[in-house]
N, C-alpha and C. Protein backbone atom coordinates (compact mmCIF):
# COMPACT_ATOMS: atom_id res chain seq x y z
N UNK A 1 0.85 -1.20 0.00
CA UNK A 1 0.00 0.00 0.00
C UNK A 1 0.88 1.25 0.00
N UNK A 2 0.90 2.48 -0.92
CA UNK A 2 1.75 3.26 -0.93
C UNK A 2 0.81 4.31 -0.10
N UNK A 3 1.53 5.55 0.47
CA UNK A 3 1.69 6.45 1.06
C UNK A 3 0.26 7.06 0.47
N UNK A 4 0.29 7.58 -0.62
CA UNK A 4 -1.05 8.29 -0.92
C UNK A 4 -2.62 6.93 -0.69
N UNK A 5 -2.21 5.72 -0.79
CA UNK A 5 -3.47 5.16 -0.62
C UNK A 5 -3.93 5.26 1.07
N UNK A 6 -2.62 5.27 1.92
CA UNK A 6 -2.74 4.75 3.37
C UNK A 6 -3.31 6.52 3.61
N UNK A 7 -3.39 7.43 3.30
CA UNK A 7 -3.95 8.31 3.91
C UNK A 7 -5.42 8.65 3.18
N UNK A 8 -5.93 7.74 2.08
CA UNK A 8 -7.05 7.75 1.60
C UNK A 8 -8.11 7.43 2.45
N UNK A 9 -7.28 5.64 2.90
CA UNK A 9 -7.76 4.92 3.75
C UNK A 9 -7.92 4.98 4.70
N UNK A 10 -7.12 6.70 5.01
CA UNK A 10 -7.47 7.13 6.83
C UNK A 10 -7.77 8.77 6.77
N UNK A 11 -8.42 9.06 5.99
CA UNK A 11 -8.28 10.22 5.52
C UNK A 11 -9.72 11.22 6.56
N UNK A 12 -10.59 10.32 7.30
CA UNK A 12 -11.12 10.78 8.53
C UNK A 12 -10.20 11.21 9.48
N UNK A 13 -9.87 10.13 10.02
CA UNK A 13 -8.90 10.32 11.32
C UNK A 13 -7.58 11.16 10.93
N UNK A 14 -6.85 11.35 9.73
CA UNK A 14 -6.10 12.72 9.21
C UNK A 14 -7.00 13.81 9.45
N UNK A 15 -8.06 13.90 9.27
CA UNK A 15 -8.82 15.84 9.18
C UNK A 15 -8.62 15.62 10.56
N UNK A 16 -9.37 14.71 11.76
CA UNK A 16 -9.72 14.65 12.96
C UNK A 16 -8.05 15.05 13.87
N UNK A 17 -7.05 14.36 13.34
CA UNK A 17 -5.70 14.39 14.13
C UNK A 17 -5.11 15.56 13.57
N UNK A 18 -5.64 16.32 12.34
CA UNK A 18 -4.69 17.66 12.14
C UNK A 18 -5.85 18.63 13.00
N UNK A 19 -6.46 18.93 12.93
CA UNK A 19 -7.80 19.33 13.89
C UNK A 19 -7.16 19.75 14.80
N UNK A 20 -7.02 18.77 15.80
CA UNK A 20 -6.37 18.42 17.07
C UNK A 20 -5.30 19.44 16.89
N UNK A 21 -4.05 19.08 16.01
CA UNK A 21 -2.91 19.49 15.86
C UNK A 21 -2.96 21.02 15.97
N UNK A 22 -4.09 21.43 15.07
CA UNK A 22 -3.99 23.16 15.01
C UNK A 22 -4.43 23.53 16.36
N UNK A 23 -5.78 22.95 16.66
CA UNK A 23 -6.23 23.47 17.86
C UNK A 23 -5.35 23.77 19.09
N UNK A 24 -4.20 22.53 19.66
CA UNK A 24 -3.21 22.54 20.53
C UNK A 24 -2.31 23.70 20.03
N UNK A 25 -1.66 24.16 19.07
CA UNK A 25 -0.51 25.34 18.35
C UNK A 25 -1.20 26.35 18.38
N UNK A 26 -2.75 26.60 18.03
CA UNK A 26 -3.94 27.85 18.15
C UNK A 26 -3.69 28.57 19.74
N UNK A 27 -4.29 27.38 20.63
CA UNK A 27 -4.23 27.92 21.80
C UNK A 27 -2.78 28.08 22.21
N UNK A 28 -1.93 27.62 22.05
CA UNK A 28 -1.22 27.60 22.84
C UNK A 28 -0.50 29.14 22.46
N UNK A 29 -0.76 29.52 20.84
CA UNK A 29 0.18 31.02 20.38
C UNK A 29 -0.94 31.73 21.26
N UNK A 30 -1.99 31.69 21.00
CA UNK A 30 -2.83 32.54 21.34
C UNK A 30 -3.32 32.95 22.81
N UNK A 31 -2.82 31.96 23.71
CA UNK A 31 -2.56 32.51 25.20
C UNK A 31 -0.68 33.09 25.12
N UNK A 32 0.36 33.09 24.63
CA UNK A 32 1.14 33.37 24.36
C UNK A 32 1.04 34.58 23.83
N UNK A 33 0.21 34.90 22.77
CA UNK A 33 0.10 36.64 22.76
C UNK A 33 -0.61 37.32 23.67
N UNK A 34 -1.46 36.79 24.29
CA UNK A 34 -2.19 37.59 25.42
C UNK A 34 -1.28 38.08 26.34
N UNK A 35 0.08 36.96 26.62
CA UNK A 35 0.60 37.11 28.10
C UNK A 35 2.18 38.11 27.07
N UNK A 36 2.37 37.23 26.27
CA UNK A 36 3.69 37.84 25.78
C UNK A 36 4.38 39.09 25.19
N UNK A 37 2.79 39.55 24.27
CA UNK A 37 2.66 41.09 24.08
C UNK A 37 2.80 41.73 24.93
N UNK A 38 1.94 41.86 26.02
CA UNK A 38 1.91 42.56 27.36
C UNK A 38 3.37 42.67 28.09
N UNK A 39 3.93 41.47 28.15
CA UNK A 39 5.63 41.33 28.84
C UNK A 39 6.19 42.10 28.21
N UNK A 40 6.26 42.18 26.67
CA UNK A 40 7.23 42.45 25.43
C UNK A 40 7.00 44.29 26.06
N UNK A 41 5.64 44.73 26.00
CA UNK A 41 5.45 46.15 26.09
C UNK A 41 6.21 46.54 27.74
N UNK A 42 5.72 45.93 28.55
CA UNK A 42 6.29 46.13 29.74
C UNK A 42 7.84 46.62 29.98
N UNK A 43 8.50 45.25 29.22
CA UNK A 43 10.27 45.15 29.57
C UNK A 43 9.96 47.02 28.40
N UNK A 44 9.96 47.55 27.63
CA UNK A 44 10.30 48.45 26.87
C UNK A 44 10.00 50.10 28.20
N UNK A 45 8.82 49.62 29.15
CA UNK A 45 8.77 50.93 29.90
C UNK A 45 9.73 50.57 31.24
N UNK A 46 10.16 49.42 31.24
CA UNK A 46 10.72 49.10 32.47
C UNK A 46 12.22 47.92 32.37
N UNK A 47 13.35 48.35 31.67
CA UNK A 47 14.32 47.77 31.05
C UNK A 47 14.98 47.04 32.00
N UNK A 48 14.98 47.18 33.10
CA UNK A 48 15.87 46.40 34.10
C UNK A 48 15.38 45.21 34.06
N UNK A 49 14.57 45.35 33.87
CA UNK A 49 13.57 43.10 33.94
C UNK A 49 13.86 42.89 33.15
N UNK A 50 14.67 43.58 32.17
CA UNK A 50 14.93 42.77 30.77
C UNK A 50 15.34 41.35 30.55
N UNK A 51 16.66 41.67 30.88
CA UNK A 51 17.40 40.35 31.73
C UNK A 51 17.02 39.20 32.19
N UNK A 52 16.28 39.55 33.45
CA UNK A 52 15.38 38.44 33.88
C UNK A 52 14.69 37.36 33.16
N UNK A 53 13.60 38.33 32.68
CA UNK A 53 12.33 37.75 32.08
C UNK A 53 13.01 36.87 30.65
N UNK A 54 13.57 37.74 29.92
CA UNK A 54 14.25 37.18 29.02
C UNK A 54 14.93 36.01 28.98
N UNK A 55 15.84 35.47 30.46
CA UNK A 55 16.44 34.50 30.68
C UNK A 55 15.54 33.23 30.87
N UNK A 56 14.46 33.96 31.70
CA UNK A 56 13.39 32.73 31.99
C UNK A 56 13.31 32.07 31.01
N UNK A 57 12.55 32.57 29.67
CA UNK A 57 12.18 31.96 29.08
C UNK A 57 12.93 31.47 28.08
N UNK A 58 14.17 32.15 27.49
CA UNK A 58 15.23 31.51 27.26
C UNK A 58 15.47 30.03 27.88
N UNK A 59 15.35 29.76 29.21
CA UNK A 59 15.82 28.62 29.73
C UNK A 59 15.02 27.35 29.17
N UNK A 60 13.62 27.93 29.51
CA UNK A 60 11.86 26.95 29.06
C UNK A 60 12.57 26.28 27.39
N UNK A 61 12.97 27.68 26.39
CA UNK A 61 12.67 27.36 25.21
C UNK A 61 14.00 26.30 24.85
N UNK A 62 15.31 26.06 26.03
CA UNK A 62 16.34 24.90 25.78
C UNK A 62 15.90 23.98 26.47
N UNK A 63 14.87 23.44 26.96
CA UNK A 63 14.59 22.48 28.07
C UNK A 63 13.80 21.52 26.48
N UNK A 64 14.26 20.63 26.80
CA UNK A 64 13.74 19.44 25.53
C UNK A 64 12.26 18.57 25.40
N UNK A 65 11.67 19.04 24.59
CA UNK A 65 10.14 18.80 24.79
C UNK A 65 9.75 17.60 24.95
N UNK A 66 10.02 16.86 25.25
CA UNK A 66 9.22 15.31 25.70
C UNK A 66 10.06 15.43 26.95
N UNK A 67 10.80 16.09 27.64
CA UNK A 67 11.35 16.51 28.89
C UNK A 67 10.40 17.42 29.36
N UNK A 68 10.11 18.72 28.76
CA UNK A 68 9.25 19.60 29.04
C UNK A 68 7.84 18.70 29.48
N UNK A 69 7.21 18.04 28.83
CA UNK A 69 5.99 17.47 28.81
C UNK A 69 5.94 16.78 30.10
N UNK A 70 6.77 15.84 30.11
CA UNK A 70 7.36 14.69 31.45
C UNK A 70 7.10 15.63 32.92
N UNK A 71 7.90 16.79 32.91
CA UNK A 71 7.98 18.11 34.24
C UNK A 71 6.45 18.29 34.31
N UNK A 72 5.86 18.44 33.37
CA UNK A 72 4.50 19.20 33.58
C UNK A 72 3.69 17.97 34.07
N UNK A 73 3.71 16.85 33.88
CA UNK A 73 2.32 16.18 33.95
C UNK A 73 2.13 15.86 35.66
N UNK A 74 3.19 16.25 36.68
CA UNK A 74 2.58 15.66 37.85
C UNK A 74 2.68 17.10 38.73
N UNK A 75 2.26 18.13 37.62
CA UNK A 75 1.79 19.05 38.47
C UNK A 75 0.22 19.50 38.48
N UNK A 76 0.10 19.88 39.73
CA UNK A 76 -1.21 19.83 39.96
C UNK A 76 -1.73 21.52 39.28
N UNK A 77 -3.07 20.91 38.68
CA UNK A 77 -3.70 22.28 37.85
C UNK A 77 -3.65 21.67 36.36
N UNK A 78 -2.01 22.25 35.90
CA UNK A 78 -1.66 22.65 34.59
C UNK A 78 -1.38 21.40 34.15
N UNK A 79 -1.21 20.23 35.24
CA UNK A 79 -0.58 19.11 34.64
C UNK A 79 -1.68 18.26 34.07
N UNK A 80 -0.83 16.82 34.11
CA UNK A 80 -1.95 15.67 34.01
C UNK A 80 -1.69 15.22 32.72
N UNK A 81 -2.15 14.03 32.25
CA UNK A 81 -1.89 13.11 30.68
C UNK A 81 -3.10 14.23 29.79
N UNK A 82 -2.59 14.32 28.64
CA UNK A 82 -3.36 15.00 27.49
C UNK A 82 -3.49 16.55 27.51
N UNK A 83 -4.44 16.98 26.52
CA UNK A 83 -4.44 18.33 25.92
C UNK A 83 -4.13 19.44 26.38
N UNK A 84 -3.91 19.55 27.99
CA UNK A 84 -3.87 20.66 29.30
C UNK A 84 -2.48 20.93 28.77
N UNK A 85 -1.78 19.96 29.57
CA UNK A 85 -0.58 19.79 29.35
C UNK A 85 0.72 19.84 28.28
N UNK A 86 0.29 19.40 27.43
CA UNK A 86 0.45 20.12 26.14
C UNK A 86 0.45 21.47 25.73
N UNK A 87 -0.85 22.05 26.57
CA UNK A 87 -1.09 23.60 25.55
C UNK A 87 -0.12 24.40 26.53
N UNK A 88 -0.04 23.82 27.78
CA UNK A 88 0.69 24.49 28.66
C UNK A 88 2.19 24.63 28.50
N UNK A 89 2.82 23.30 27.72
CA UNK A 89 4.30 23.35 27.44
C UNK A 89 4.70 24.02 26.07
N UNK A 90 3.15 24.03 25.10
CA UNK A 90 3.71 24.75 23.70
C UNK A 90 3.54 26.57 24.12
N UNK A 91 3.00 27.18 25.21
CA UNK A 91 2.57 28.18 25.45
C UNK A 91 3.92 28.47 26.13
N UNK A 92 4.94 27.39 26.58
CA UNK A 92 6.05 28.10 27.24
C UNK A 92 6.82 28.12 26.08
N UNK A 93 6.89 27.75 24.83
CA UNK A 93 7.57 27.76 24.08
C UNK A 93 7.67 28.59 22.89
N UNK A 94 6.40 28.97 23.16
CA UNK A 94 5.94 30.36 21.89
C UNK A 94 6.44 31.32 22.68
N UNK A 95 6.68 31.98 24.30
CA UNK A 95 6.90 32.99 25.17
C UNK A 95 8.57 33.89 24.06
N UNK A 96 9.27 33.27 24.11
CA UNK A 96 10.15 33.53 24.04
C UNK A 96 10.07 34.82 22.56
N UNK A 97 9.81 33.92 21.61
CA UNK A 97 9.91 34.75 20.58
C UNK A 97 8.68 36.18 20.34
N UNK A 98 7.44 35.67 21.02
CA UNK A 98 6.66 36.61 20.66
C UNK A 98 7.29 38.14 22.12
N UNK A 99 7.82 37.83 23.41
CA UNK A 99 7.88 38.60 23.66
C UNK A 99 9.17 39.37 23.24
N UNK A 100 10.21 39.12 22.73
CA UNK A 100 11.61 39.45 22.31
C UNK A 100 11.15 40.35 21.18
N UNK A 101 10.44 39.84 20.06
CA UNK A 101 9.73 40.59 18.91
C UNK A 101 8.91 41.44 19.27
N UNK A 102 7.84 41.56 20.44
CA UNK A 102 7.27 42.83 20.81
C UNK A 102 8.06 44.32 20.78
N UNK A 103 9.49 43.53 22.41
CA UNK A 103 10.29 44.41 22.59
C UNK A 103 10.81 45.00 21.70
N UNK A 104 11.53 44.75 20.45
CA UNK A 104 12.42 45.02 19.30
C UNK A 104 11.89 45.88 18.75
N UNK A 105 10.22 45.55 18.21
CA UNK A 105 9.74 46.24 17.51
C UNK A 105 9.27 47.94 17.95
N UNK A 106 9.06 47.52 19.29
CA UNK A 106 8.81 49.31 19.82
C UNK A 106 10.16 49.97 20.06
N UNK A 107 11.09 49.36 20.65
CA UNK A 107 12.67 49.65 20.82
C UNK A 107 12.87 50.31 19.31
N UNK A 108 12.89 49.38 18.38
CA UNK A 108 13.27 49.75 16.91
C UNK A 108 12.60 50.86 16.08
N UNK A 109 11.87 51.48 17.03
CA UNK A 109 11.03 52.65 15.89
C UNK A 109 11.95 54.10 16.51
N UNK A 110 12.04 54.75 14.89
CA UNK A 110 12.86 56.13 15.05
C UNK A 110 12.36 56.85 16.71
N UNK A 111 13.50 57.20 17.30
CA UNK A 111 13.15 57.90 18.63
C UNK A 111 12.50 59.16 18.22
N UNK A 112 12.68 60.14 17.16
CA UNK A 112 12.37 61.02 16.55
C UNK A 112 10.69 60.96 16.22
N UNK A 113 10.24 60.01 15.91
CA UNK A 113 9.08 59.67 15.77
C UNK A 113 8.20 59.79 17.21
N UNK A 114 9.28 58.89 18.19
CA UNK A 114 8.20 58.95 19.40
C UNK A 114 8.30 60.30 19.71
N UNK A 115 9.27 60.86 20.23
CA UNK A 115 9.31 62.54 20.36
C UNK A 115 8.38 63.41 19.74
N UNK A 116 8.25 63.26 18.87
CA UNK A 116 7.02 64.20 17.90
C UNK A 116 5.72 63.81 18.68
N UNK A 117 5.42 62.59 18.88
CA UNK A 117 4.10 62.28 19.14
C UNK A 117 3.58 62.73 20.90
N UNK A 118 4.30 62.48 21.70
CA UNK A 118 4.90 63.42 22.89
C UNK A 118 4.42 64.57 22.82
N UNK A 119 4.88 65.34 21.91
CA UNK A 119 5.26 66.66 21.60
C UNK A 119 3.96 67.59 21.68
N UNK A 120 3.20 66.21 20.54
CA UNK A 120 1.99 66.75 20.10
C UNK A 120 0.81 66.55 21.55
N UNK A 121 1.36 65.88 22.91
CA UNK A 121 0.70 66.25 23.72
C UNK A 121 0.30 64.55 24.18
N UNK A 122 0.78 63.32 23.35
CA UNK A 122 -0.18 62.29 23.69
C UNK A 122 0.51 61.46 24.87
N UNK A 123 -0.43 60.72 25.84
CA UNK A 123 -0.27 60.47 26.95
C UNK A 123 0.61 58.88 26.85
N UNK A 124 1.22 58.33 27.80
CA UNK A 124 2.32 57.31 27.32
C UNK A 124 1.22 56.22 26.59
N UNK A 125 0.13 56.03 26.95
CA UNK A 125 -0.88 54.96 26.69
C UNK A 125 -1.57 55.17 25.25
N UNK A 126 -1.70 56.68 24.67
CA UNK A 126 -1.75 56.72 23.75
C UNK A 126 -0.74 56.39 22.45
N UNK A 127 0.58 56.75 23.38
CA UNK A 127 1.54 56.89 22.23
C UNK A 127 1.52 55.41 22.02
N UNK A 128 1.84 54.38 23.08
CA UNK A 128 1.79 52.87 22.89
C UNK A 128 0.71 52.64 22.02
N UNK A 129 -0.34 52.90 21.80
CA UNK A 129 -1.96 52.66 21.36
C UNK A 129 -2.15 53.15 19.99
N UNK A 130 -1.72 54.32 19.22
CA UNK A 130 -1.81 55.25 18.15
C UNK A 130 -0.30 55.25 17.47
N UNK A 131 1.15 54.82 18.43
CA UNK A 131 1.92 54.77 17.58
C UNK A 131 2.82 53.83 17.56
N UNK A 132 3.15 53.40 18.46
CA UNK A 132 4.23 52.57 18.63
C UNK A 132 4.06 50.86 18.07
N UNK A 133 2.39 50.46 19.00
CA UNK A 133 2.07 49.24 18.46
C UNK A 133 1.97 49.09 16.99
N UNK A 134 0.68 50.36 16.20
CA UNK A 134 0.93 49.82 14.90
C UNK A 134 2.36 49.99 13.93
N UNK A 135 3.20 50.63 14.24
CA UNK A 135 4.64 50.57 13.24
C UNK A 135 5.29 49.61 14.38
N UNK A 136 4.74 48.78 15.18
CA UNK A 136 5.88 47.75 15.86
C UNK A 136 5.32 46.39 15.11
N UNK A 137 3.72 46.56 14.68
CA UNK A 137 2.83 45.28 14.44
C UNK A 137 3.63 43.98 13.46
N UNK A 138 4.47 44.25 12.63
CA UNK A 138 4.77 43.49 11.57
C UNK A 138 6.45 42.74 12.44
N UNK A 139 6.66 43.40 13.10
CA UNK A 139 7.70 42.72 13.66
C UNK A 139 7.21 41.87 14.92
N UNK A 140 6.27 42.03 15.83
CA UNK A 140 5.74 41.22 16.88
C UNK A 140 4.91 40.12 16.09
N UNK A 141 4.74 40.46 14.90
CA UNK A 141 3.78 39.51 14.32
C UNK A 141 4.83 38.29 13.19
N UNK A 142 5.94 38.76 12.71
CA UNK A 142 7.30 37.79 12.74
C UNK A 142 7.27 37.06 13.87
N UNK A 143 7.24 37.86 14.95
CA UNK A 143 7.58 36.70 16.52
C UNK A 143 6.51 35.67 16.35
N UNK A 144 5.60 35.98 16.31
CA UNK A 144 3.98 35.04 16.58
C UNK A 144 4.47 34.17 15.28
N UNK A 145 4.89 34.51 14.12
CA UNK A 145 5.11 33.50 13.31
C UNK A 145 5.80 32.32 13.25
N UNK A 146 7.09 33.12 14.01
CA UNK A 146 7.86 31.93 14.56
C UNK A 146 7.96 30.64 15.67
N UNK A 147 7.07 31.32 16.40
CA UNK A 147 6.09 30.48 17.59
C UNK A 147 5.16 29.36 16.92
N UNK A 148 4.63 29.60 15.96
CA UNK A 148 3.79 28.85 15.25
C UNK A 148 4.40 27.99 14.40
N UNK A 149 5.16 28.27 14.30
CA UNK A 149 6.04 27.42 13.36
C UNK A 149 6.49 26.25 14.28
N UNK A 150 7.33 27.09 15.03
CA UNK A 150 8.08 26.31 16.12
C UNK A 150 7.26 24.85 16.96
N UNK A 151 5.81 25.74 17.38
CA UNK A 151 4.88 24.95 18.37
C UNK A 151 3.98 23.48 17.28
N UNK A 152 3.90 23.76 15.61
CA UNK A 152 3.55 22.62 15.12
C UNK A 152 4.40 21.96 14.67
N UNK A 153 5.75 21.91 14.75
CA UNK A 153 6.69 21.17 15.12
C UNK A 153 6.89 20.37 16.02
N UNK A 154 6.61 21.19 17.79
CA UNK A 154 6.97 20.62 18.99
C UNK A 154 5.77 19.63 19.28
N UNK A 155 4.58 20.22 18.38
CA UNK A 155 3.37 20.22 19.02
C UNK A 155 2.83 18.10 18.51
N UNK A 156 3.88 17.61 17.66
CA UNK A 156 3.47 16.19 17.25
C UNK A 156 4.45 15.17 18.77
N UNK A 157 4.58 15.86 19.16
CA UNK A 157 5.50 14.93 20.78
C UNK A 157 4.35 14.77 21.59
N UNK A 158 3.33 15.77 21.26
CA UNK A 158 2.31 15.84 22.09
C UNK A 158 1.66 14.31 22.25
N UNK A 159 1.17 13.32 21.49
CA UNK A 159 0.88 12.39 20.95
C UNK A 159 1.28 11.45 21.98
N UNK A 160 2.61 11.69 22.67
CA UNK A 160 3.30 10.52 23.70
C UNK A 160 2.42 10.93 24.82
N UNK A 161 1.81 12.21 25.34
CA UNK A 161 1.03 12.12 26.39
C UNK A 161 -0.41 11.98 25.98
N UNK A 162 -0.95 11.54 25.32
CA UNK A 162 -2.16 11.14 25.05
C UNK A 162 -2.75 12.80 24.51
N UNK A 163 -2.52 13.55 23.87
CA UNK A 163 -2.23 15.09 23.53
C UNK A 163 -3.09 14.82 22.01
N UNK A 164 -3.30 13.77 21.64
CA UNK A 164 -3.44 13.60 20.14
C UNK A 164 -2.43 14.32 18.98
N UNK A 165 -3.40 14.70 18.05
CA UNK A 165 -2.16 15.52 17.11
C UNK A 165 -1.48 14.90 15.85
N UNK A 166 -1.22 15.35 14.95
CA UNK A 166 -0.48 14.21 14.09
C UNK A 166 0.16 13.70 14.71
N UNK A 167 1.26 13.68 15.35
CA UNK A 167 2.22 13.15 16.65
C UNK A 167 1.82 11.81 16.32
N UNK A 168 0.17 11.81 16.31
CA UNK A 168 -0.38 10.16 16.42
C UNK A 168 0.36 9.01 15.71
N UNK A 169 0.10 9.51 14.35
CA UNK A 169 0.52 8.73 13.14
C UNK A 169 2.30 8.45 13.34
N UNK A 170 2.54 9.86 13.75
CA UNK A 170 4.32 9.55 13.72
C UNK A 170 4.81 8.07 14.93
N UNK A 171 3.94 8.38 16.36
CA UNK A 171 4.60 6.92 16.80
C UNK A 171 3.75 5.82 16.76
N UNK A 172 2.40 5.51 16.31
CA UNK A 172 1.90 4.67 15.61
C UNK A 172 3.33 4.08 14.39
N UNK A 173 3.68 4.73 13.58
CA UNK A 173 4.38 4.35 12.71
C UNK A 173 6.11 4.00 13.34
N UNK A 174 6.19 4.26 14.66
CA UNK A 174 7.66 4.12 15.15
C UNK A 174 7.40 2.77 15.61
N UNK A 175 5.91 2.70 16.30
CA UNK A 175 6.03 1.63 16.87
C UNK A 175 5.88 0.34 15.87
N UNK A 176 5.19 -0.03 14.75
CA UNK A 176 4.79 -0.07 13.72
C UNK A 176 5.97 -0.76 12.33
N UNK A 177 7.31 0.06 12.81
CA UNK A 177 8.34 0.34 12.27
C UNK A 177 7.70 0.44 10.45
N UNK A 178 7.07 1.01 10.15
CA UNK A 178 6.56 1.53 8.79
C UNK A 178 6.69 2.71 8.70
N UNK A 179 7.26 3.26 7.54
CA UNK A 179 7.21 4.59 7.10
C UNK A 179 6.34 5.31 6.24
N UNK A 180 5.71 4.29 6.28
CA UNK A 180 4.13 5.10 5.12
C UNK A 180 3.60 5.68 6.86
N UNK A 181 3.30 4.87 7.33
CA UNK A 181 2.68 5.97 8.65
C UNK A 181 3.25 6.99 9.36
N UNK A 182 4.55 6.81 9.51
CA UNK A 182 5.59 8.10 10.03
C UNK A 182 5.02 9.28 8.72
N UNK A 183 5.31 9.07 7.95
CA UNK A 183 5.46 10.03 6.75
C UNK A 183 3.46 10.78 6.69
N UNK A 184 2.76 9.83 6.96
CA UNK A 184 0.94 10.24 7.33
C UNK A 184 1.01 11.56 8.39
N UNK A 185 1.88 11.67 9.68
CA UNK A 185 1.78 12.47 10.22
C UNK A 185 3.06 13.64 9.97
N UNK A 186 4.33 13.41 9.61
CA UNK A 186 5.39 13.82 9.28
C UNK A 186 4.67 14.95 8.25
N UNK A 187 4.51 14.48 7.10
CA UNK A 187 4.09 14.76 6.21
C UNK A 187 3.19 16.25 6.41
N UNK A 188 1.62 15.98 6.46
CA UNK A 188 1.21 16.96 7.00
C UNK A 188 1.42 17.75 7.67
N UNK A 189 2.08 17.58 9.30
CA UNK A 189 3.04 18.76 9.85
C UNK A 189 3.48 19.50 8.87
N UNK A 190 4.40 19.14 8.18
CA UNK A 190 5.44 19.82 7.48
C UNK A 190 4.49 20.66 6.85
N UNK A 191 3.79 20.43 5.76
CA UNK A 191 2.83 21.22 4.88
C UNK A 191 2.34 21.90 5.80
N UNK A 192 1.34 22.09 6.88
CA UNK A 192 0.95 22.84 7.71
C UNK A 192 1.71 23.86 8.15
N UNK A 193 3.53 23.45 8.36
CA UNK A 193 4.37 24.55 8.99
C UNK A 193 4.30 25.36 7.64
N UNK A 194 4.38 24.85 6.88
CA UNK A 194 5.00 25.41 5.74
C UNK A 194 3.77 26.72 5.15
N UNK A 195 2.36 26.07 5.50
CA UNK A 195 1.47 27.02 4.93
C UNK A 195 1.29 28.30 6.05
N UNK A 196 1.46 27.72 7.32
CA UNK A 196 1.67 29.16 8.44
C UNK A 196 2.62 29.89 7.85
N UNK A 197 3.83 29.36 7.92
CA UNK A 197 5.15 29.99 7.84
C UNK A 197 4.73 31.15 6.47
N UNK A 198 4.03 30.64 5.13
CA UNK A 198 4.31 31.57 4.20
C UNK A 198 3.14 32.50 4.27
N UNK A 199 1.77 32.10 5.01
CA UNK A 199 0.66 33.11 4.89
C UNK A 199 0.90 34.27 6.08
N UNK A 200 1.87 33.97 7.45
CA UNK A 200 1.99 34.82 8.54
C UNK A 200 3.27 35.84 7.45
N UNK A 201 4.25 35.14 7.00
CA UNK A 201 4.91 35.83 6.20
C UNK A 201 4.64 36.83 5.19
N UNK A 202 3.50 36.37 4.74
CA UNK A 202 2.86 37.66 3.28
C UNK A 202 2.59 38.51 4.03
N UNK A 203 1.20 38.77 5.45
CA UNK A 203 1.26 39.59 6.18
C UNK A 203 2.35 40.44 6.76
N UNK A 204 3.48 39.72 7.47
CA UNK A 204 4.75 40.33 8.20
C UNK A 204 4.96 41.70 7.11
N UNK A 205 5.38 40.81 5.75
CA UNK A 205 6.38 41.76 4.73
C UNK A 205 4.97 42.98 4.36
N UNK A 206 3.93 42.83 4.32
CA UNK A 206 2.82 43.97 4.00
C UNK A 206 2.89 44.85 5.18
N UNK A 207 2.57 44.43 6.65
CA UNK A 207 3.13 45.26 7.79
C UNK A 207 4.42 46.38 7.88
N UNK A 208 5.43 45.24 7.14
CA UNK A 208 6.78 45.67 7.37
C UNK A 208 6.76 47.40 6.15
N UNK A 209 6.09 46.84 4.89
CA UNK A 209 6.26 48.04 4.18
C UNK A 209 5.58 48.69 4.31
N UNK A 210 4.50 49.06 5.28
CA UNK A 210 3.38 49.82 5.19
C UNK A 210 4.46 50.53 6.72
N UNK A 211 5.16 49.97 7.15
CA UNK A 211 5.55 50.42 8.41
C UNK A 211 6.55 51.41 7.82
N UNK A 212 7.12 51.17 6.62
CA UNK A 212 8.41 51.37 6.17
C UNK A 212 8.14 53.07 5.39
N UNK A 213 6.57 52.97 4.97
CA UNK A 213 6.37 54.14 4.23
C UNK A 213 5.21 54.78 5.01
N UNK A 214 4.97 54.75 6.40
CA UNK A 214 4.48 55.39 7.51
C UNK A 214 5.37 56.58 7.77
């Protein structure tokens, strides 16, 4: 049976396990921008935590994900076998880039620019609100891209804690020792990173030049 028939023949449980897959990488960027934007803006009014915060999650994002997963499950709350647990270790793993890319992007806008807007009287919450976020947007939104990328990558390990996910197919097929089934979940990942990676990308570069001729 070749590769294109074996996913004909499972071509339910493929929609049902990529499903899964997005949903776990969805939530997990998407509590990651709630918390990480906010950090990213913070460290920029308050630079001494830079360091800190930065290191934290630096540390999370070298800690090795079926290690990461293992730490989490016998904690109480966040832990436990399946989907919790999971969204909780891909959410430490998106931290890093979306808040580093926040910072950069408001850091990186002409000081001359913020001065003017000041000038013209607006209060720090405005200037964050009316200027800084939208000419920072295309670079915090690189970060979120890379998180997403990153997390449906990390996000098929999920599978060893009962997490679902393509993950499925990949150790179904380890255990299995067949590569038409490795390649069922392999496979799709990849295409999936690949279609985030270039549609967050068309946005980034439209941000970036609209930022560029702001």
């Amino acid at each position: 049976m070749s590769l294109l028939t074996y996913l004909a023949a499972h071509r339910g449980e493929l929609l049902q396990r990529l499903a899964e897959h997005v949903l776990l990488v969805g939530s997990a960027v998407g509590l990651g921008i709630l918390v990480g934007v906010p950090i990213g803006i913070h460290l920029t009014r308050h630079r001494r935590f830079r360091g800190a915060i930065l290191g934290v999650v630096n540390v999370v994002q070298t800690i090795p994900s079926l290690a990461l997963f293992g730490f989490l499950i016998p904690i109480p709350l966040i832990g436990g076998i399946g989907t919790r647990t999971a969204i909780v270790a891909l959410f430490g793993y998106s931290l890093l880039p979306i808040i580093r890319n926040t910072y950069e992007g408001i850091q990186g806008i002409d000081p001359s620019v913020r001065d003017a807007a000041l000038a013209m009287g607006l209060t720090d919450g405005e200037l964050l609100r009316q200027v800084e976020l939208p000419l920072a947007l295309g670079v915090i939104l690189g970060g979120v891209r890379l998180a997403a990328v990153i997390g449906i990558g990390i996000a098929t390990i999920a599978a060893a804690i009962g997490a679902g996910g393509l993950g499925v197919f990949i150790f179904r097929g380890l255990s299995m020792v067949d590569d038409r089934v490795i390649l069922a979940g392999a496979l799709p990942a990849a295409l999936l990173a690949l279609a985030v990676d270039w549609g967050l990308g068309r946005l980034e570069r439209r941000l970036s030049r609209w930022r560029e001729g702001a």
